[in-house]
Protein backbone atom coordinates (compact mmCIF):
# COMPACT_ATOMS: atom_id res chain seq x y z
CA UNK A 1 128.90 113.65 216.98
CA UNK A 2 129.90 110.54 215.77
CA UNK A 3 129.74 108.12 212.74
CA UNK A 4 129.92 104.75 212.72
CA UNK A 5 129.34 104.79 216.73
CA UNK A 6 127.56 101.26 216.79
CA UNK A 7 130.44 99.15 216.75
CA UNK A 8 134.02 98.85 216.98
CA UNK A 9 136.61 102.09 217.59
CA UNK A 10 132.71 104.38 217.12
CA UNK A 11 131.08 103.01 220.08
CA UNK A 12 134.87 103.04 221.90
CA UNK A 13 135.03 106.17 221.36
CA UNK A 14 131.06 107.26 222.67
CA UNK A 15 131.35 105.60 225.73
CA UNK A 16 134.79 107.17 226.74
CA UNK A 17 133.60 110.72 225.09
CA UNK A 18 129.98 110.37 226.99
CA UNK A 19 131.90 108.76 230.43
CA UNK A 20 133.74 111.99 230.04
CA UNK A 21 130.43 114.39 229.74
CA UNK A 22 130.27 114.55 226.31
CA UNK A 23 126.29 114.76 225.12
CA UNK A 24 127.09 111.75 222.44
CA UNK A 25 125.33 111.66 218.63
CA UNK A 26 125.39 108.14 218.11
CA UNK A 27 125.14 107.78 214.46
CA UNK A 28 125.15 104.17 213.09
CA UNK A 29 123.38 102.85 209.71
CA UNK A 30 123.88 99.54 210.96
CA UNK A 31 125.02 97.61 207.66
CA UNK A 32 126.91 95.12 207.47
CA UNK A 33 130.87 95.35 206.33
CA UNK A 34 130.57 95.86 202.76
CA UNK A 35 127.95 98.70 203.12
CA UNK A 36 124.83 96.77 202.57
CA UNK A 37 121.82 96.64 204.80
CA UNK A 38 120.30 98.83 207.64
CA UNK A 39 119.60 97.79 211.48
CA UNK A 40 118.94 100.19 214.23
CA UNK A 41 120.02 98.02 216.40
CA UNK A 42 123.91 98.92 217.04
CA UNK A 43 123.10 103.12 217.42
CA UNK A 44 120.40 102.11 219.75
CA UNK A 45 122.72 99.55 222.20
CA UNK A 46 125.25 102.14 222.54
CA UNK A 47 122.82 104.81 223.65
CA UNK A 48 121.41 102.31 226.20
CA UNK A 49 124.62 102.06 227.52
CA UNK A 50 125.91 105.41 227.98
CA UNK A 51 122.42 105.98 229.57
CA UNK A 52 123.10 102.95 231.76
CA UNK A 53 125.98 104.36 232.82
CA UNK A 54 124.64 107.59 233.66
CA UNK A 55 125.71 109.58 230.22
CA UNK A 56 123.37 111.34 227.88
CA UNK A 57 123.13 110.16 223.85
CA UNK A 58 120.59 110.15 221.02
CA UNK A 59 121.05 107.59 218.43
CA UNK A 60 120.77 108.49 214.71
CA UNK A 61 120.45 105.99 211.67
CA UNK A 62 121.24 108.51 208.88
CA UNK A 63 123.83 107.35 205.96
CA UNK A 64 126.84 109.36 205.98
CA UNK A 65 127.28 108.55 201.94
CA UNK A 66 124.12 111.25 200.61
CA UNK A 67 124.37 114.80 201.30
CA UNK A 68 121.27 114.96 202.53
CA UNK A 69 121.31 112.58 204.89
CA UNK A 70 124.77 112.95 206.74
CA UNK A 71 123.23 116.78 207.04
CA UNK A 72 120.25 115.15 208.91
CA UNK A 73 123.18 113.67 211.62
CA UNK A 74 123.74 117.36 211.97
CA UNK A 75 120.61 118.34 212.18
CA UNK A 76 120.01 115.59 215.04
CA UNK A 77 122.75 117.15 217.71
CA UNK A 78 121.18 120.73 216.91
CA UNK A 79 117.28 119.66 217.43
CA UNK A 80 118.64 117.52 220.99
CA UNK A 81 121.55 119.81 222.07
CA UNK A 82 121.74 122.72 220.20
CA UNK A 83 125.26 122.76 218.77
CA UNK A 84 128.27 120.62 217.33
CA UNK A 85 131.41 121.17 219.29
CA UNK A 86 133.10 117.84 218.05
CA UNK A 87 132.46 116.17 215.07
CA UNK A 88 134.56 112.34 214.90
CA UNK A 89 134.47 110.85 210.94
CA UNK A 90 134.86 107.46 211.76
CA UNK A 91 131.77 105.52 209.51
CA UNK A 92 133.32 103.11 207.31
CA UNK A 93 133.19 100.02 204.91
CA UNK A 94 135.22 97.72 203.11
CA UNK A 95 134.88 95.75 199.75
CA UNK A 96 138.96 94.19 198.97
CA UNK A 97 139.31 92.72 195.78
CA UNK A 98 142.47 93.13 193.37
CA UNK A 99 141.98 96.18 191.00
CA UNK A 100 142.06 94.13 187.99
CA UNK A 101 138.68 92.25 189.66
CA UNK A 102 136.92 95.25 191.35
CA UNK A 103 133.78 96.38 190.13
CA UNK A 104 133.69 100.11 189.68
CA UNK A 105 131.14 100.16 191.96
CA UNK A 106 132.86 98.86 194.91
CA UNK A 107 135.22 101.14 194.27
CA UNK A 108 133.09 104.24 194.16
CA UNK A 109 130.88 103.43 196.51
CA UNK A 110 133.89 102.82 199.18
CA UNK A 111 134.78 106.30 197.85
CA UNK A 112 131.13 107.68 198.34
CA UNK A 113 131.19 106.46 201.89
CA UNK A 114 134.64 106.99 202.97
CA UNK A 115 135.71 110.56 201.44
CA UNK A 116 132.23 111.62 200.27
CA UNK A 117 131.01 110.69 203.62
CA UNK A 118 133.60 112.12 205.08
CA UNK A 119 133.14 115.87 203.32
CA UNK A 120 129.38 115.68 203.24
CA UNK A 121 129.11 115.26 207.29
CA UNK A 122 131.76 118.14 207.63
CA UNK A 123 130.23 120.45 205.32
CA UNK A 124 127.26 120.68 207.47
CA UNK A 125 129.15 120.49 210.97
CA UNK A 126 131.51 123.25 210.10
CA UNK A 127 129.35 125.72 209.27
CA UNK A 128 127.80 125.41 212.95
CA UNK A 129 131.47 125.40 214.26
CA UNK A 130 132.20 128.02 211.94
CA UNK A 131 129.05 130.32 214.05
CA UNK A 132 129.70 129.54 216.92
CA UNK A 133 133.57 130.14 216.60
CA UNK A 134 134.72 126.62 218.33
CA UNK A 135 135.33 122.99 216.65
CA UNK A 136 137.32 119.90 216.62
CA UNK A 137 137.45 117.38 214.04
CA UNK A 138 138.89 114.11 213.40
CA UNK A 139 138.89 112.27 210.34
CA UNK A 140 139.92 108.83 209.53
CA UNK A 141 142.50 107.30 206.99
CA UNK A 142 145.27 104.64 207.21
CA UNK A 143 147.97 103.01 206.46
CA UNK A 144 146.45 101.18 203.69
CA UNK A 145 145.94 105.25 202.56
CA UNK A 146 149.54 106.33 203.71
CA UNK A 147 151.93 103.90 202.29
CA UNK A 148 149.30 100.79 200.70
CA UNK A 149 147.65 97.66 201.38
CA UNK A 150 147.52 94.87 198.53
CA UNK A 151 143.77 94.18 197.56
CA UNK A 152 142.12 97.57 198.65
CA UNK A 153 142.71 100.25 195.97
CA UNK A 154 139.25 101.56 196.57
CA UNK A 155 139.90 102.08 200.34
CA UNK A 156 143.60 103.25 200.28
CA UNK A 157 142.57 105.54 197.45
CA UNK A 158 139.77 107.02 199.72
CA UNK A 159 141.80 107.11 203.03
CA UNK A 160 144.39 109.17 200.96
CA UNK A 161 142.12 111.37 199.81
CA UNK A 162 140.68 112.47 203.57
CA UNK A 163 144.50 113.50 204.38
CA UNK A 164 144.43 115.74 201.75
CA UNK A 165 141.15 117.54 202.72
CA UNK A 166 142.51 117.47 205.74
CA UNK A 167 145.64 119.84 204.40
CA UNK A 168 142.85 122.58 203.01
CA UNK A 169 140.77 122.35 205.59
CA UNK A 170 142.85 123.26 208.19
CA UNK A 171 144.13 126.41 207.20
CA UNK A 172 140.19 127.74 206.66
CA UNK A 173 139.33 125.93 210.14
CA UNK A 174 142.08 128.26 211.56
CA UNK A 175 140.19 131.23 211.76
CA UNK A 176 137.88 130.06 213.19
CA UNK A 177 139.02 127.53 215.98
CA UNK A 178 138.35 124.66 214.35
CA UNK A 179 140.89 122.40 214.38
CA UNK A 180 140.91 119.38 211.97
CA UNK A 181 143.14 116.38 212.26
CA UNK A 182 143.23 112.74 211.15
CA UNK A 183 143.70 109.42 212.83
CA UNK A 184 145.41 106.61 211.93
CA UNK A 185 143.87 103.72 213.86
CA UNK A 186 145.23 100.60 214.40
CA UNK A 187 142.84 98.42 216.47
CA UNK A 188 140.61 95.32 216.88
CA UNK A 189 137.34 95.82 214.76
CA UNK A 190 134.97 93.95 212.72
CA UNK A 191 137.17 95.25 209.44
CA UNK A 192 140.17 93.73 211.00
CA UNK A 193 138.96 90.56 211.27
CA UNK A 194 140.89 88.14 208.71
CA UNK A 195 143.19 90.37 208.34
CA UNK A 196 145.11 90.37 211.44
CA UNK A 197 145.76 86.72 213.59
CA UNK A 198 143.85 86.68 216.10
CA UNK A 199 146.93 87.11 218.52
CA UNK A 200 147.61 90.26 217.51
CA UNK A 201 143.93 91.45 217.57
CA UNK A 202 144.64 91.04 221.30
CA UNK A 203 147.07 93.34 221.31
CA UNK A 204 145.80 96.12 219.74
CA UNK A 205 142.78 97.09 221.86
CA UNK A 206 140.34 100.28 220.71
CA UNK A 207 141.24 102.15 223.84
CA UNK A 208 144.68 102.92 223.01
CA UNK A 209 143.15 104.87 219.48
CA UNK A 210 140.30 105.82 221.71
CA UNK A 211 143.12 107.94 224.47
CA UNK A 212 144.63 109.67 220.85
CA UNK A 213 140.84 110.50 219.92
CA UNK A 214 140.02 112.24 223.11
CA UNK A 215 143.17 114.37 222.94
CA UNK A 216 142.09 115.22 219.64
CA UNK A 217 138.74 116.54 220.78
CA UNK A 218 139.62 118.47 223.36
CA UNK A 219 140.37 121.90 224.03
CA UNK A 220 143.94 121.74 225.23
CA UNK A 221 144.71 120.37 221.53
CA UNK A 222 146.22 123.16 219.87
CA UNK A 223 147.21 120.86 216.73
CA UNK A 224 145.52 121.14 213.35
CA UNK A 225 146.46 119.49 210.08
CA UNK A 226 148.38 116.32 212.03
CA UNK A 227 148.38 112.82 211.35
CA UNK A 228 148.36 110.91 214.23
CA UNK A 229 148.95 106.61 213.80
CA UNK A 230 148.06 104.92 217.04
CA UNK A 231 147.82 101.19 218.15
CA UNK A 232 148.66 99.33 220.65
CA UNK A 233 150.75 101.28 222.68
CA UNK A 234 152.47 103.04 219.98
CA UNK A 235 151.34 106.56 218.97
CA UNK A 236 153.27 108.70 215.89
CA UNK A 237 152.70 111.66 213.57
CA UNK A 238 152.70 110.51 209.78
CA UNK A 239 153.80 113.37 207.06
CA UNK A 240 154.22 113.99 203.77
CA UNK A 241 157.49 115.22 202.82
CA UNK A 242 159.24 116.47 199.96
CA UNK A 243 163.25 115.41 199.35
CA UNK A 244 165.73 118.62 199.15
CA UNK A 245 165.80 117.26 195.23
CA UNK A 246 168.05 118.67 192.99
CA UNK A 247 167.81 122.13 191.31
CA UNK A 248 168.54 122.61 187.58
CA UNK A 249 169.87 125.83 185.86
CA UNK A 250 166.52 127.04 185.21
CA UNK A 251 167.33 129.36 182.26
CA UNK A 252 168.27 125.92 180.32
CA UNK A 253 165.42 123.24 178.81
CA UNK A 254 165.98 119.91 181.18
CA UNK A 255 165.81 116.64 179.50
CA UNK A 256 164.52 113.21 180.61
CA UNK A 257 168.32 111.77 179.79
CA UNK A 258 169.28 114.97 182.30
CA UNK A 259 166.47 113.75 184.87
CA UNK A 260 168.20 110.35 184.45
CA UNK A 261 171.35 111.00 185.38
CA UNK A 262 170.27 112.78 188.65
CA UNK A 263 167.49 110.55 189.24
CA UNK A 264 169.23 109.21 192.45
CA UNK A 265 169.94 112.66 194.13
CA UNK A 266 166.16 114.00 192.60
CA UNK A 267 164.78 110.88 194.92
CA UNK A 268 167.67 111.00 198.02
CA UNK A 269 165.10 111.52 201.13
CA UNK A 270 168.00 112.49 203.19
CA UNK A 271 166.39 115.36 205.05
CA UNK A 272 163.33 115.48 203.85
CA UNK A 273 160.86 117.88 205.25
CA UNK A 274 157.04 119.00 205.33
CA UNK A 275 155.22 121.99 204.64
CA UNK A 276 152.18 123.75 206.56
CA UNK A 277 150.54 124.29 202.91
CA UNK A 278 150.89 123.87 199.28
CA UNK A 279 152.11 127.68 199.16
CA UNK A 280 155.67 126.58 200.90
CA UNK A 281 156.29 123.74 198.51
CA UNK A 282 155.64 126.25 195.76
CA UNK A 283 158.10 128.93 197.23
CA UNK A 284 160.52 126.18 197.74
CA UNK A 285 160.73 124.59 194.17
CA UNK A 286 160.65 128.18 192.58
CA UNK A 287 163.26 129.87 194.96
CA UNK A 288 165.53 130.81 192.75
CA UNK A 289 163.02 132.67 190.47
CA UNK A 290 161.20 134.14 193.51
CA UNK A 291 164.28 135.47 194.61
CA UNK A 292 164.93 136.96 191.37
CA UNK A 293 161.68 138.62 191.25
CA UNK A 294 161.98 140.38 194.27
CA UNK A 295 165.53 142.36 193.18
């Protein structure tokens, strides 16, 4: 099952998922960039040509950004094939402006679409998985999310916010064999356009986000909770990490002249490391008391 199939790194991916034997949910509002509209059109091309090419597909026109509907995307691969095995967040939109000039809306409703999208399509996919004891998921951020892009608050703020359901999700996917991780893309689309020069848009072709993808979905993935960032060629795991930091005497009050002075060690990233869950970080910044505790 995926969103925002019609076009771009979607459709990339349903032809090489269906090509593969995948039965393919292509689900596609068909708006334009910015969200607005609805055409059947894309969804329906797709299809055609993973039937063309021998593959099996049903399209679906249902709006990942109301609970209601991104459940009916669900409810499509259960009334044509009778389960959801892999489940690829990839529907997206973009409205850049500067925060000082952005509507709220825009900014919410890249939000609604984006993240809300994003948990409402999962929410009803998981608890198949969940049944049926087997799932992959991928979800979508990127760099604008990870590390900022001037202009798109909204977007970077929602792509963010998918890493970190991500990081929850994961450890109650575990249980169940459902792994969840994110992709990073980097790749020619219709969002890319102005953004990138048109000589690098040559460079950075869907397939090479499409090969990361695949791995993703398939069952000799054993990862859950990465980050993977691919594009053109070039494929890395992103992480959040926390710097050793520096401990004070934590029988004493610490001031912000204190935090001041060790300001520069406090931010040092010299080895820097990641946890599996918020429960490390915790045991790590109260050590000392924990190990107190436990005399």
């Amino acid at each position: 099952m995926i969103t925002g199939a019609g076009r771009g790194l979607g459709r990339d991916y349903a032809l090489f998922l269906a090509s593969r034997g995948a039965k393919v949910v292509v689900n596609d509002l068909g708006g334009a960039e910015d969200g607005k509209g609805h055409h059947e059109g894309p969804a329906k091309k797709v299809v055609d040509e993973i039937e063309a090419a021998g593959g099996t597909a049903v399209a679906d026109f249902n709006s990942v950004a109301d609970p209601e509907s991104a459940s009916d995307i669900v409810r499509t691969a259960l009334d044509r094939f009778g389960t959801v095995d892999i489940l690829i967040n990839n529907a997206g939109i973009l409205r850049d402006k500067t925060f000082f000039n952005m509507p709220l809306a825009d900014f919410e409703f890249v939000l609604r679409v984006h993240l809300l999208g994003t948990v409402y399509v999962t929410k009803a996919a998981f608890a198949v998985m969940r049944q049926s004891g087997y799932g992959r998921i991928v979800l979508a951020t990127s760099t604008s999310g990870l590390y900022g892009t001037y202009g798109q608050t909204n977007y970077s703020a929602a792509k963010l916010g998918i890493v970190g359901f991500m990081n929850a999700l994961k450890l109650e996917g575990k249980k169940y064999n459902i792994s969840v991780n994110t992709i990073a893309p980097l790749a020619a689309s219709r969002l890319g356009i102005g953004i990138f020069p048109d000589g690098i848009m040559t460079m950075i072709k869907p397939g090479f986000v499409t090969a990361a993808v695949a791995f993703l979905c398939s069952e000799q993935c054993s990862a859950s909770g990465d980050i993977i960032c691919a594009g053109g060629g070039h494929y890395a795991r992103a992480r959040v990490v926390e710097s050793e930091g520096f401990r004070f005497n934590p029988a004493e009050m610490v001031t912000p002249e204190m935090i001041a002075e060790k300001y520069a060690e406090i931010a040092d990233m010299t080895g820097a490391r990641g946890f599996d869950s918020g429960a490390q970080a915790v045991e790590k910044a109260l050590a000392p008391q924990l190990a107190l505790k436990k005399r």
